[in-house]
PDB file of N, CA and C in Angstrom:
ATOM      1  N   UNK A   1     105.826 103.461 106.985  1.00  0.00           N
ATOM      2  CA  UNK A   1     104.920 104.337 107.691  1.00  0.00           C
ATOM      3  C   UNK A   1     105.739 105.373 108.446  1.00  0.00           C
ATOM      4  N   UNK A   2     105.401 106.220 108.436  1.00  0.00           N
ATOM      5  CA  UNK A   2     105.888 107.441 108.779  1.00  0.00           C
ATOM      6  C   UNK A   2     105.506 107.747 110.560  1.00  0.00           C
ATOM      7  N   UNK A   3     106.243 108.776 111.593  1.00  0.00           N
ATOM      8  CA  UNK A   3     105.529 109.026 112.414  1.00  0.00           C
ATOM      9  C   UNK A   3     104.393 109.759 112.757  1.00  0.00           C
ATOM     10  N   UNK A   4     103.652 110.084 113.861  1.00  0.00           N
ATOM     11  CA  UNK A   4     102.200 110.814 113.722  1.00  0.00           C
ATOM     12  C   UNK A   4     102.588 112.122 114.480  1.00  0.00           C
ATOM     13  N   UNK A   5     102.126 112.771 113.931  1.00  0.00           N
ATOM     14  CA  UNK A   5     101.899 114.333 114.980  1.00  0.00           C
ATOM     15  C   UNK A   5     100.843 115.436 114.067  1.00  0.00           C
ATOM     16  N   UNK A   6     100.185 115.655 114.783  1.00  0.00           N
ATOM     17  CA  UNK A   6      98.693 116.680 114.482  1.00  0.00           C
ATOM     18  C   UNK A   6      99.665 117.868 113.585  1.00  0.00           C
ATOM     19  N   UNK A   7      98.989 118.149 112.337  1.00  0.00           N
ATOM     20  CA  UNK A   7     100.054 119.765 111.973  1.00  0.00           C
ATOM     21  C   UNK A   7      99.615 120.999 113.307  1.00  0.00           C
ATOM     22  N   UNK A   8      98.768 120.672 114.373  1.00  0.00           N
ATOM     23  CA  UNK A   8      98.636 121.649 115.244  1.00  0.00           C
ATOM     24  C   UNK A   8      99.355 121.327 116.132  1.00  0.00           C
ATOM     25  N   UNK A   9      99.876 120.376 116.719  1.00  0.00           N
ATOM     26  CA  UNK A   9     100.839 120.060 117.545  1.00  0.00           C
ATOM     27  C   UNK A   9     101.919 120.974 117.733  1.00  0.00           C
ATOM     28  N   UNK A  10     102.670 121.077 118.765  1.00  0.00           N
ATOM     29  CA  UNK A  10     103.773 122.091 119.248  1.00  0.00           C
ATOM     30  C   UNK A  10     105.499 120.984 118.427  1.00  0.00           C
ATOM     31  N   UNK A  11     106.541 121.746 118.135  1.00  0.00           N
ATOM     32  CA  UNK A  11     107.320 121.337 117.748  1.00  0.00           C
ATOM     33  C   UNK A  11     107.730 120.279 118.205  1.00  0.00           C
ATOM     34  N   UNK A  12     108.006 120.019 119.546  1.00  0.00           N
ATOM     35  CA  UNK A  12     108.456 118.810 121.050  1.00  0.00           C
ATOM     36  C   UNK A  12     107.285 117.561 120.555  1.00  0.00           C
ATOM     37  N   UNK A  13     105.779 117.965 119.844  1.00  0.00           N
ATOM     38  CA  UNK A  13     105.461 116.564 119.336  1.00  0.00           C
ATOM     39  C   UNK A  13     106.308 116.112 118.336  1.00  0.00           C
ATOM     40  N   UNK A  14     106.460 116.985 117.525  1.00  0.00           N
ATOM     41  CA  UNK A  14     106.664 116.237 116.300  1.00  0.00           C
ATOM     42  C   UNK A  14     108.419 115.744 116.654  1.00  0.00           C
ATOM     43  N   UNK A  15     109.358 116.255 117.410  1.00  0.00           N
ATOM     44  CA  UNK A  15     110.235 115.788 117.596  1.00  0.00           C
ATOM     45  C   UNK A  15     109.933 114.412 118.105  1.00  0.00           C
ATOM     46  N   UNK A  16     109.308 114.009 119.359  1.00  0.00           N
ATOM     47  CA  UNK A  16     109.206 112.859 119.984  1.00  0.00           C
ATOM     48  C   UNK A  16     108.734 111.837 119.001  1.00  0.00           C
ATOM     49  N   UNK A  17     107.587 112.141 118.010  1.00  0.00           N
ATOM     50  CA  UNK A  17     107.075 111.406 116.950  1.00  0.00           C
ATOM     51  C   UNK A  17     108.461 110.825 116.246  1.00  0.00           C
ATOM     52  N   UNK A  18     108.957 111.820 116.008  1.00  0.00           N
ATOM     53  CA  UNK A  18     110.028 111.473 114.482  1.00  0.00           C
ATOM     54  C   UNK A  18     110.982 110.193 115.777  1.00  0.00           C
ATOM     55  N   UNK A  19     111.094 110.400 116.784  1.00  0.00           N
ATOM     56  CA  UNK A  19     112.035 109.724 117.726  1.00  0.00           C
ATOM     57  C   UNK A  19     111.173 108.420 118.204  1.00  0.00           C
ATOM     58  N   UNK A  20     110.518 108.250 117.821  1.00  0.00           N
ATOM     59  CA  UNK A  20     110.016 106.625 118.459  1.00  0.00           C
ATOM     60  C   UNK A  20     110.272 105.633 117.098  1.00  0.00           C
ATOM     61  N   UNK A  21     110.715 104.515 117.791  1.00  0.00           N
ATOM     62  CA  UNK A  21     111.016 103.373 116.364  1.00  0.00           C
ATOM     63  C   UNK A  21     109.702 102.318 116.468  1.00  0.00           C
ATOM     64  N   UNK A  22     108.732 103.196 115.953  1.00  0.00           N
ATOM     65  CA  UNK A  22     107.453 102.431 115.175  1.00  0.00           C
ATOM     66  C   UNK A  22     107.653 101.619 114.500  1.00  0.00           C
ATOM     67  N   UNK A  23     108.704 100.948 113.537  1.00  0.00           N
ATOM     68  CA  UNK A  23     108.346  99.579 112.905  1.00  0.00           C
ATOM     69  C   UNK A  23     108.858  98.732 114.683  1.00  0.00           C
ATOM     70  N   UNK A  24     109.570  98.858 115.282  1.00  0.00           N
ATOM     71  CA  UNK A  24     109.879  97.700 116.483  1.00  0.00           C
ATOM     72  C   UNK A  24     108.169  97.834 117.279  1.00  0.00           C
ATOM     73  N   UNK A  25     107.397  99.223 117.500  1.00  0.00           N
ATOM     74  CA  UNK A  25     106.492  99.108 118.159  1.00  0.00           C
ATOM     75  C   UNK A  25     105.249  98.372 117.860  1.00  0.00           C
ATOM     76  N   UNK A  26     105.433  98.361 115.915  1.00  0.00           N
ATOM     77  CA  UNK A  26     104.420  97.692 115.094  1.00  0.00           C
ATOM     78  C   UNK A  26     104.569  96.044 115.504  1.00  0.00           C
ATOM     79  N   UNK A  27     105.826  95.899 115.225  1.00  0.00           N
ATOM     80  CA  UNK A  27     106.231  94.288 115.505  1.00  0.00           C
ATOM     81  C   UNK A  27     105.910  93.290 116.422  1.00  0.00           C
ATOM     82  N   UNK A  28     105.964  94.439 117.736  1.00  0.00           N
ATOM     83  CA  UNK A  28     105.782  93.733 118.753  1.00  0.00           C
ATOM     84  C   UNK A  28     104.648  93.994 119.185  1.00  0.00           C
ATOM     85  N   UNK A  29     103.501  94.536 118.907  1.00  0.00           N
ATOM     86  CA  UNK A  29     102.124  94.488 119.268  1.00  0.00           C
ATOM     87  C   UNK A  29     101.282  93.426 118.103  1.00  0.00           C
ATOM     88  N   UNK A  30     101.893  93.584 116.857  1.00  0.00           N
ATOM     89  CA  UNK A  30     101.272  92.610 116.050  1.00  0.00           C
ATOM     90  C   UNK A  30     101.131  90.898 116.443  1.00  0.00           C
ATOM     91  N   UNK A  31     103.582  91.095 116.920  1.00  0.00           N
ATOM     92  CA  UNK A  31     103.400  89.601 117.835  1.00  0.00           C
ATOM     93  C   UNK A  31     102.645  89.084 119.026  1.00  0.00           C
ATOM     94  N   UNK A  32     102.356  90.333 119.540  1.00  0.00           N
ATOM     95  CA  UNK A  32     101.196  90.344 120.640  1.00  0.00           C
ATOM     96  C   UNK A  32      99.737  89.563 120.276  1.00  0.00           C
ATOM     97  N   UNK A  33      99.029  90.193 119.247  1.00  0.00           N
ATOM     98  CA  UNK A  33      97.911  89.456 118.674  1.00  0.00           C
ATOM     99  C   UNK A  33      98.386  88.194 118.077  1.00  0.00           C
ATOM    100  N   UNK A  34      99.464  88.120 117.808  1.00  0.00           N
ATOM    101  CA  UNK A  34     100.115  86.413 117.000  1.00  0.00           C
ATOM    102  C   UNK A  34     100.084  85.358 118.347  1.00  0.00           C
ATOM    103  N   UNK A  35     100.395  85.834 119.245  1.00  0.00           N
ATOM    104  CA  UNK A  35     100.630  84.581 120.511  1.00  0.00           C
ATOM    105  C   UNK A  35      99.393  84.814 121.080  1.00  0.00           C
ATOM    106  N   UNK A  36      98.561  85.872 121.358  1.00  0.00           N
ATOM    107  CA  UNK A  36      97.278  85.700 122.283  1.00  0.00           C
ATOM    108  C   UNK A  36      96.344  86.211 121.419  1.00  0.00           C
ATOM    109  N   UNK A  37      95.859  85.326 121.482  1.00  0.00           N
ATOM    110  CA  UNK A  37      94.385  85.744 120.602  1.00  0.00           C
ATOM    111  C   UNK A  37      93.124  84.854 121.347  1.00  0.00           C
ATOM    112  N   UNK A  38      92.366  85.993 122.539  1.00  0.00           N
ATOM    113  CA  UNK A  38      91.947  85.521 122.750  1.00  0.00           C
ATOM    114  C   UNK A  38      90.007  85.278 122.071  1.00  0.00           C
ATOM    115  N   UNK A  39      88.978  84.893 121.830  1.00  0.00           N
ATOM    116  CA  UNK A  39      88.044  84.244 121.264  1.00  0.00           C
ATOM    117  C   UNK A  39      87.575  85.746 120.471  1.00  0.00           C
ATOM    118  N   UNK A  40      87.353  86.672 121.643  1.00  0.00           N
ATOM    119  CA  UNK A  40      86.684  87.855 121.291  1.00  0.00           C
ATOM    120  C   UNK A  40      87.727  89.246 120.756  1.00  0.00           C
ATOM    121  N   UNK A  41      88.964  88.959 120.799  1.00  0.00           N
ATOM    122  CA  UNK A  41      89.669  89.812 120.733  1.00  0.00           C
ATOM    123  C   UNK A  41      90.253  90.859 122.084  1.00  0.00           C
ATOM    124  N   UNK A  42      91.169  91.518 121.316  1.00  0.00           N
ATOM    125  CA  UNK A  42      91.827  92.387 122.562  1.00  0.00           C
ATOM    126  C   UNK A  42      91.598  93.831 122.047  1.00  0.00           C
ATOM    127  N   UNK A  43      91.161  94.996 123.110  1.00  0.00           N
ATOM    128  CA  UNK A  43      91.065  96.462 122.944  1.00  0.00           C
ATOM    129  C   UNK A  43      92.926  97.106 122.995  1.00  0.00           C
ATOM    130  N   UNK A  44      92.796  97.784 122.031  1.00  0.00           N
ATOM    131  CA  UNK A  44      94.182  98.488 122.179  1.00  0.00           C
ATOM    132  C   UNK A  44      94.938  98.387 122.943  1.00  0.00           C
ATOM    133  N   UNK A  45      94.283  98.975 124.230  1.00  0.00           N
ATOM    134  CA  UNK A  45      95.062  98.797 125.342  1.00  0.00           C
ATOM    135  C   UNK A  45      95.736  97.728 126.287  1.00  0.00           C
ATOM    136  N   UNK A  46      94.814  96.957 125.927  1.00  0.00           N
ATOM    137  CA  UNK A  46      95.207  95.170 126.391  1.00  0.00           C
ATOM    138  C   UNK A  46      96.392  94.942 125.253  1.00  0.00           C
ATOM    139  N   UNK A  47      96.337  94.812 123.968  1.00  0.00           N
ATOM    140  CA  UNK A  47      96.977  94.688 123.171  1.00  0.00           C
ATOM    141  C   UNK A  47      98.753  94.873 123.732  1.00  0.00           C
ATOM    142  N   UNK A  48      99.138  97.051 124.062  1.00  0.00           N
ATOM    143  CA  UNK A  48      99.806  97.485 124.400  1.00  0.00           C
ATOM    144  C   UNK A  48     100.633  97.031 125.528  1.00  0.00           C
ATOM    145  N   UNK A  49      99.602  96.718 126.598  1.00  0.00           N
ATOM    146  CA  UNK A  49     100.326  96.049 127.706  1.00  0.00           C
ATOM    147  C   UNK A  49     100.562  94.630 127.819  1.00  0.00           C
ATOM    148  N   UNK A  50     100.051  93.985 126.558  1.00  0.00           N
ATOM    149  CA  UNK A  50     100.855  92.677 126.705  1.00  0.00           C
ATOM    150  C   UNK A  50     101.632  92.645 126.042  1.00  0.00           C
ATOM    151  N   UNK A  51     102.414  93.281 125.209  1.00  0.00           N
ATOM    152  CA  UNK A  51     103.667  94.175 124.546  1.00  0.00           C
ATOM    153  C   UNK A  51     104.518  94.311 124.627  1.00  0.00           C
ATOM    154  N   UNK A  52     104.446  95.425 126.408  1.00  0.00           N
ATOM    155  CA  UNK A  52     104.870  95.746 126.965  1.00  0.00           C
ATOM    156  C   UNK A  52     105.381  96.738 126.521  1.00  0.00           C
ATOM    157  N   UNK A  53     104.426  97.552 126.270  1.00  0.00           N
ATOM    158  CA  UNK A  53     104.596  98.979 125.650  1.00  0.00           C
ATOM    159  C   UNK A  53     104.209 100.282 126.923  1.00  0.00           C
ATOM    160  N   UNK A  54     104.985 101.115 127.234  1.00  0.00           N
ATOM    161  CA  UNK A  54     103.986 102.045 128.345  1.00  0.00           C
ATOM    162  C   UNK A  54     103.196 102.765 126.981  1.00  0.00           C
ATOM    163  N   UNK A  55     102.142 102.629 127.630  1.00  0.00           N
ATOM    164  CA  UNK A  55     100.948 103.769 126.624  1.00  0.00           C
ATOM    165  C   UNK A  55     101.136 105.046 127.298  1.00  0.00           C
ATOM    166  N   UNK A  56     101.186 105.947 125.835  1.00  0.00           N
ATOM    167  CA  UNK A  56     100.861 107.278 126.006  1.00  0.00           C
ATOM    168  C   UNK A  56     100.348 107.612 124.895  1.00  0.00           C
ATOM    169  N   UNK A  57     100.567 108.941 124.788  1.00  0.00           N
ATOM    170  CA  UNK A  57      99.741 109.709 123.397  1.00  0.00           C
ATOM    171  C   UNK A  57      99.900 108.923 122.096  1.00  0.00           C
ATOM    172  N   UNK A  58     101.228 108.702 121.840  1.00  0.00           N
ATOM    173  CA  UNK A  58     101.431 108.275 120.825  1.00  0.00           C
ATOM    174  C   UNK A  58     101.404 106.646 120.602  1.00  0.00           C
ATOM    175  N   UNK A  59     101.044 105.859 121.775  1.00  0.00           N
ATOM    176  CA  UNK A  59     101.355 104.207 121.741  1.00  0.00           C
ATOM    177  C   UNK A  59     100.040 103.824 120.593  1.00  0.00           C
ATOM    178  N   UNK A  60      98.849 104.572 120.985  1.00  0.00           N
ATOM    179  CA  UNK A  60      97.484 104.339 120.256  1.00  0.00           C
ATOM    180  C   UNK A  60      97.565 104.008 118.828  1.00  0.00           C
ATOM    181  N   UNK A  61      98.847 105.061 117.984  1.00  0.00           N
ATOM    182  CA  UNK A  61      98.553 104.661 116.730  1.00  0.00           C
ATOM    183  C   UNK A  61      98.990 103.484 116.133  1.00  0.00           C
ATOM    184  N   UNK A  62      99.872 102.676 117.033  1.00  0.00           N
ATOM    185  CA  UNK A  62     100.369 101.504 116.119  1.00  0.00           C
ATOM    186  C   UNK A  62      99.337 100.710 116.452  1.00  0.00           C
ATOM    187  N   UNK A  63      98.247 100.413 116.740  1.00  0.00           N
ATOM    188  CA  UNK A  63      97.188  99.245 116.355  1.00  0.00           C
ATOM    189  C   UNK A  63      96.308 100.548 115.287  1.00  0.00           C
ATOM    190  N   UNK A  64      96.422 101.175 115.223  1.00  0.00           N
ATOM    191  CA  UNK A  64      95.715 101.880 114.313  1.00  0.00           C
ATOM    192  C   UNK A  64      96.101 101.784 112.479  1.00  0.00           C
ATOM    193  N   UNK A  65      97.700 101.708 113.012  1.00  0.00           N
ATOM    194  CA  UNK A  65      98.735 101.313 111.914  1.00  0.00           C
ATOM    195  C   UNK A  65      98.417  99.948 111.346  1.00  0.00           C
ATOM    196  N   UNK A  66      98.077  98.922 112.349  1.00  0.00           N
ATOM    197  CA  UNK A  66      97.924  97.636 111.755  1.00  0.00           C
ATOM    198  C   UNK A  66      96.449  97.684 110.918  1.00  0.00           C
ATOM    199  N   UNK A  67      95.753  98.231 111.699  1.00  0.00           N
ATOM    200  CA  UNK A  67      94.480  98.185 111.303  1.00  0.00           C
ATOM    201  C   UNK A  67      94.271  98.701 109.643  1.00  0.00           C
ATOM    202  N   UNK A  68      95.110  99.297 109.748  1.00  0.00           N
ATOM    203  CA  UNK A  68      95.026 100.019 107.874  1.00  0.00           C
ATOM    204  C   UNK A  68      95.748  99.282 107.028  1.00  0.00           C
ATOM    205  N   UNK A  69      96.922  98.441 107.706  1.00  0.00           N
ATOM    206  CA  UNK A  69      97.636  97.577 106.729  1.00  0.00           C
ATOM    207  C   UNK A  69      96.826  96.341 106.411  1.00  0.00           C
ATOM    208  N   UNK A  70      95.573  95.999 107.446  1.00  0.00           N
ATOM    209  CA  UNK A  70      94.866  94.582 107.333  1.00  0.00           C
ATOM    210  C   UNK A  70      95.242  93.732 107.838  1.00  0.00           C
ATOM    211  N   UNK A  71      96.338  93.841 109.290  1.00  0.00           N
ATOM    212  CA  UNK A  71      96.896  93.180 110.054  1.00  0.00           C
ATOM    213  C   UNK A  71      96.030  92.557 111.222  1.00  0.00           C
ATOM    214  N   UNK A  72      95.174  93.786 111.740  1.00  0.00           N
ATOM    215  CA  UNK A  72      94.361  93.377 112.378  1.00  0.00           C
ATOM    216  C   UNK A  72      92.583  94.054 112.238  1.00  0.00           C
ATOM    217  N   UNK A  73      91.584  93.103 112.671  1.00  0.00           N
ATOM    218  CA  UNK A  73      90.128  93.866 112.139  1.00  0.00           C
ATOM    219  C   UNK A  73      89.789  93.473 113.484  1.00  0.00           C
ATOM    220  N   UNK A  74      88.934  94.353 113.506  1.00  0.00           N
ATOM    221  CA  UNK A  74      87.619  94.460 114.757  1.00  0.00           C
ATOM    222  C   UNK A  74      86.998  93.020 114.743  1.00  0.00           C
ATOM    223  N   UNK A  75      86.797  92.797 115.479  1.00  0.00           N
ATOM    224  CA  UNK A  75      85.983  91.106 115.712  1.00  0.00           C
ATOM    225  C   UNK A  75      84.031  91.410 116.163  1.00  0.00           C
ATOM    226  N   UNK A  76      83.988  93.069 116.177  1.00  0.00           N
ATOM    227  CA  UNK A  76      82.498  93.187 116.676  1.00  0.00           C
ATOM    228  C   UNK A  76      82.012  92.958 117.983  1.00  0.00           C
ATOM    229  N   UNK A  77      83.089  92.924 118.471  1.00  0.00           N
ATOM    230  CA  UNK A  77      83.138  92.596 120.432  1.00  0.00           C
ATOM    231  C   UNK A  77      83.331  93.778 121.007  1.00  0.00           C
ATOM    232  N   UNK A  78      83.105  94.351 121.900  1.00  0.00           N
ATOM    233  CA  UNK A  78      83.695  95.834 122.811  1.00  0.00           C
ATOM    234  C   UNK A  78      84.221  95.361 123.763  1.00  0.00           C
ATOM    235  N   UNK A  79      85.514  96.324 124.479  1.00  0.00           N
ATOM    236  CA  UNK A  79      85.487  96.171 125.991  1.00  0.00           C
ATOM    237  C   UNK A  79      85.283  97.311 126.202  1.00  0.00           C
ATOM    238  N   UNK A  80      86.310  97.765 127.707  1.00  0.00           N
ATOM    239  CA  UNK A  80      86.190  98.877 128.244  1.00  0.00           C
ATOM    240  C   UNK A  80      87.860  99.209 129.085  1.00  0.00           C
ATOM    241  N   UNK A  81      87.994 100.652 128.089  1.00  0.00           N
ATOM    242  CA  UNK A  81      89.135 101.042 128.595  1.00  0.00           C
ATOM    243  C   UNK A  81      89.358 101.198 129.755  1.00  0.00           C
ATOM    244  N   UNK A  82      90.703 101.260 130.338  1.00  0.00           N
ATOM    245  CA  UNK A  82      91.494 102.142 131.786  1.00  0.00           C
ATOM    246  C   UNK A  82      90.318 103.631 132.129  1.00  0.00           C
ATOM    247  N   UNK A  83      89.663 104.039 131.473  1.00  0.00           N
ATOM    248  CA  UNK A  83      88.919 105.337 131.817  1.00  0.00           C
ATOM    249  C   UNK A  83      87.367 105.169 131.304  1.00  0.00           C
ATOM    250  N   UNK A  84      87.480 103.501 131.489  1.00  0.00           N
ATOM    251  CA  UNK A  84      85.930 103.510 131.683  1.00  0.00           C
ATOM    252  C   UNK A  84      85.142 104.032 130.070  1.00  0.00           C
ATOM    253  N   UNK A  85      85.752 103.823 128.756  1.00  0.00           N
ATOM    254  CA  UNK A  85      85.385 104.285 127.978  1.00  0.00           C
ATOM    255  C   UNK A  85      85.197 103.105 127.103  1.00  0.00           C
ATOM    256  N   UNK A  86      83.945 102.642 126.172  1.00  0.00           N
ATOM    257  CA  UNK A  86      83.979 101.404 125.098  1.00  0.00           C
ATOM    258  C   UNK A  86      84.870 101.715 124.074  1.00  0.00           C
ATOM    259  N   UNK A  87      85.501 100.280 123.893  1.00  0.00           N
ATOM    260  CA  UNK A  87      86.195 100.382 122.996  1.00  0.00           C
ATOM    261  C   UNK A  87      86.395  99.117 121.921  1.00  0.00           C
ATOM    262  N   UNK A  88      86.596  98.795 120.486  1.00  0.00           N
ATOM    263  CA  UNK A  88      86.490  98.055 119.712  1.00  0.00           C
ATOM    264  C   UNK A  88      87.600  96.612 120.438  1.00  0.00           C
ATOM    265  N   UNK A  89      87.044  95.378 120.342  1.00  0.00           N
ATOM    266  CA  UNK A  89      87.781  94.678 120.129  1.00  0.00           C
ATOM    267  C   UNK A  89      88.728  94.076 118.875  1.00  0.00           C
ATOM    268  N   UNK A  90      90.179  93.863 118.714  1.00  0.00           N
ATOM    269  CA  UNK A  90      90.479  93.083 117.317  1.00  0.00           C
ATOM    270  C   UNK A  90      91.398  92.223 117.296  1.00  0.00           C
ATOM    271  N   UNK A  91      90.954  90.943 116.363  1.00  0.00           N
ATOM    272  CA  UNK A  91      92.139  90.242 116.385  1.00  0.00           C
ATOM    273  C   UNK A  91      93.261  90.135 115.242  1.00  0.00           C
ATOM    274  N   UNK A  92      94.044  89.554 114.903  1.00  0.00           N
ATOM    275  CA  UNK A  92      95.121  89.157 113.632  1.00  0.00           C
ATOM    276  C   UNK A  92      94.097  88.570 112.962  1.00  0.00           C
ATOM    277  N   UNK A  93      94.366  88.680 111.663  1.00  0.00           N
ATOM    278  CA  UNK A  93      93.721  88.736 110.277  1.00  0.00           C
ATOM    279  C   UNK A  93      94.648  87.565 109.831  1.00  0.00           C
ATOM    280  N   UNK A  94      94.375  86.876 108.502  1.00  0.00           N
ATOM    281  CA  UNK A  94      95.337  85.908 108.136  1.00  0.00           C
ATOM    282  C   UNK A  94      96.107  86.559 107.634  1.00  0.00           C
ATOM    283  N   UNK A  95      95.840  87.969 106.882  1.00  0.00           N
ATOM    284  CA  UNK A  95      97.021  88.699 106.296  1.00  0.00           C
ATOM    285  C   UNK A  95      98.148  89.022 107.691  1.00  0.00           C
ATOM    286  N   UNK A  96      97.614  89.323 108.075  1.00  0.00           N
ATOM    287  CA  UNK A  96      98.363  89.269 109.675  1.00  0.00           C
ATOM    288  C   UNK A  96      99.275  88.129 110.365  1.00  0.00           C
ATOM    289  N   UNK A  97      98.800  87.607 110.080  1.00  0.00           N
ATOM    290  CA  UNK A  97      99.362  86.150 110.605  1.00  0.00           C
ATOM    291  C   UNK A  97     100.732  85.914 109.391  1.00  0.00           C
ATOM    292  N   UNK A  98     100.282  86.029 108.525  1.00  0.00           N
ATOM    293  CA  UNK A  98     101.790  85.611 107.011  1.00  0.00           C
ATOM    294  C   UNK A  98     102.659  87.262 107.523  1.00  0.00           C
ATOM    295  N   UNK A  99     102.464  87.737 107.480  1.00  0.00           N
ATOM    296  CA  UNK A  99     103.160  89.252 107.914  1.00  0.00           C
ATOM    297  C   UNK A  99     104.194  88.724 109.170  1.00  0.00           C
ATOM    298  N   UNK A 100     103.391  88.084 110.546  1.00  0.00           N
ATOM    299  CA  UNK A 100     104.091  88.322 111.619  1.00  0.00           C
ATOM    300  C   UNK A 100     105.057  86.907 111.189  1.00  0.00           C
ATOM    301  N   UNK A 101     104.392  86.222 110.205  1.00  0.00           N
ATOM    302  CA  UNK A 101     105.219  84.836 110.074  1.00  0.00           C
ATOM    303  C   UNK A 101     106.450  84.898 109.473  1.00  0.00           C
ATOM    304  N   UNK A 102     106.194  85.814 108.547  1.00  0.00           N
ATOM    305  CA  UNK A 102     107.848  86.169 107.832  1.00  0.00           C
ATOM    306  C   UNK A 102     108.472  87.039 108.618  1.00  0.00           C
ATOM    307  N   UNK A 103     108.387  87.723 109.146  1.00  0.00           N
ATOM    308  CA  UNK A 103     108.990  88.607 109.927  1.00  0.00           C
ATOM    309  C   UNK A 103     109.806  87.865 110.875  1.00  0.00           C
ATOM    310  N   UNK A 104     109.067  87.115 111.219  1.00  0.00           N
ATOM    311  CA  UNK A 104     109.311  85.919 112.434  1.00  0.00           C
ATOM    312  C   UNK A 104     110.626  84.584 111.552  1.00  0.00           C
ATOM    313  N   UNK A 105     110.454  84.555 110.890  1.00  0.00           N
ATOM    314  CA  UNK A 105     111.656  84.214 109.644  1.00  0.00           C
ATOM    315  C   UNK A 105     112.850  84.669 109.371  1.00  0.00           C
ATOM    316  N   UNK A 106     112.407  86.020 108.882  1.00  0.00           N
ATOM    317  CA  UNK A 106     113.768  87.078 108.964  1.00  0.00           C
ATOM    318  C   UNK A 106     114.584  87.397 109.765  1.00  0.00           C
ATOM    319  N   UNK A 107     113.888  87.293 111.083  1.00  0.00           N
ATOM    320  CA  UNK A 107     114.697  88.159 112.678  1.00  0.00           C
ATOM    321  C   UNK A 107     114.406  87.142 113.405  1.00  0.00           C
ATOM    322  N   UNK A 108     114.055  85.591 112.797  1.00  0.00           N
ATOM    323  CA  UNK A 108     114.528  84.637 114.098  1.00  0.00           C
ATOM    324  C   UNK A 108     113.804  84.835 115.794  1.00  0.00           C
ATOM    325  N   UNK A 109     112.097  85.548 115.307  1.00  0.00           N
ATOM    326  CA  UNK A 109     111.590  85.107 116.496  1.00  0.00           C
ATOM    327  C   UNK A 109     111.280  84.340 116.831  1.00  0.00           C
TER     328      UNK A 109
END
């Protein structure tokens, strides 16, 4: 997976994009849903900060990233963001779970 930046974006996005190491950010939010999973699921942002990711513009797309690989699905639960906004709950998928398991194999988490 590649990094994200809008083709309208100013050059300084797409630099910062190309400069973040998204497979470590993928890893460790996926292991995030691997150790807590709680009944109803977690909103992005819960996700991020149990991570321990600072969110900004760009933290959003790696659950977005999982979400397309089938790592993680919506559970049909909402919460409510830092700004008071609804937002999807999701948890690890079983494809998700064999993903974070080998990984977790390879690099000895």
């Amino acid at each position: 997976m590649t990094s994200h930046a809008r083709n309208s974006d100013p050059d300084t996005s797409h630099d910062t994009a190309a400069s973040i190491n998204m497979n470590r950010q993928r890893h460790r939010v996926l292991r995030t849903y691997y150790r807590h999973r709680p009944p109803d699921g977690m909103i992005d942002h819960e996700a991020y900060v149990r991570a321990g990711i600072t969110v900004s513009g760009w933290t959003h797309q790696r659950c977005s990233d999982l979400r397309q690989a089938g790592w993680i699905a919506r559970t049909g639960s909402k919460g409510i963001t830092p700004s008071n906004k609804p937002a999807h709950r999701c948890a690890i998928t079983p494809e998700g779970i064999l993903a974070f398991e080998s990984w977790a194999m390879i690099y000895g988490w």
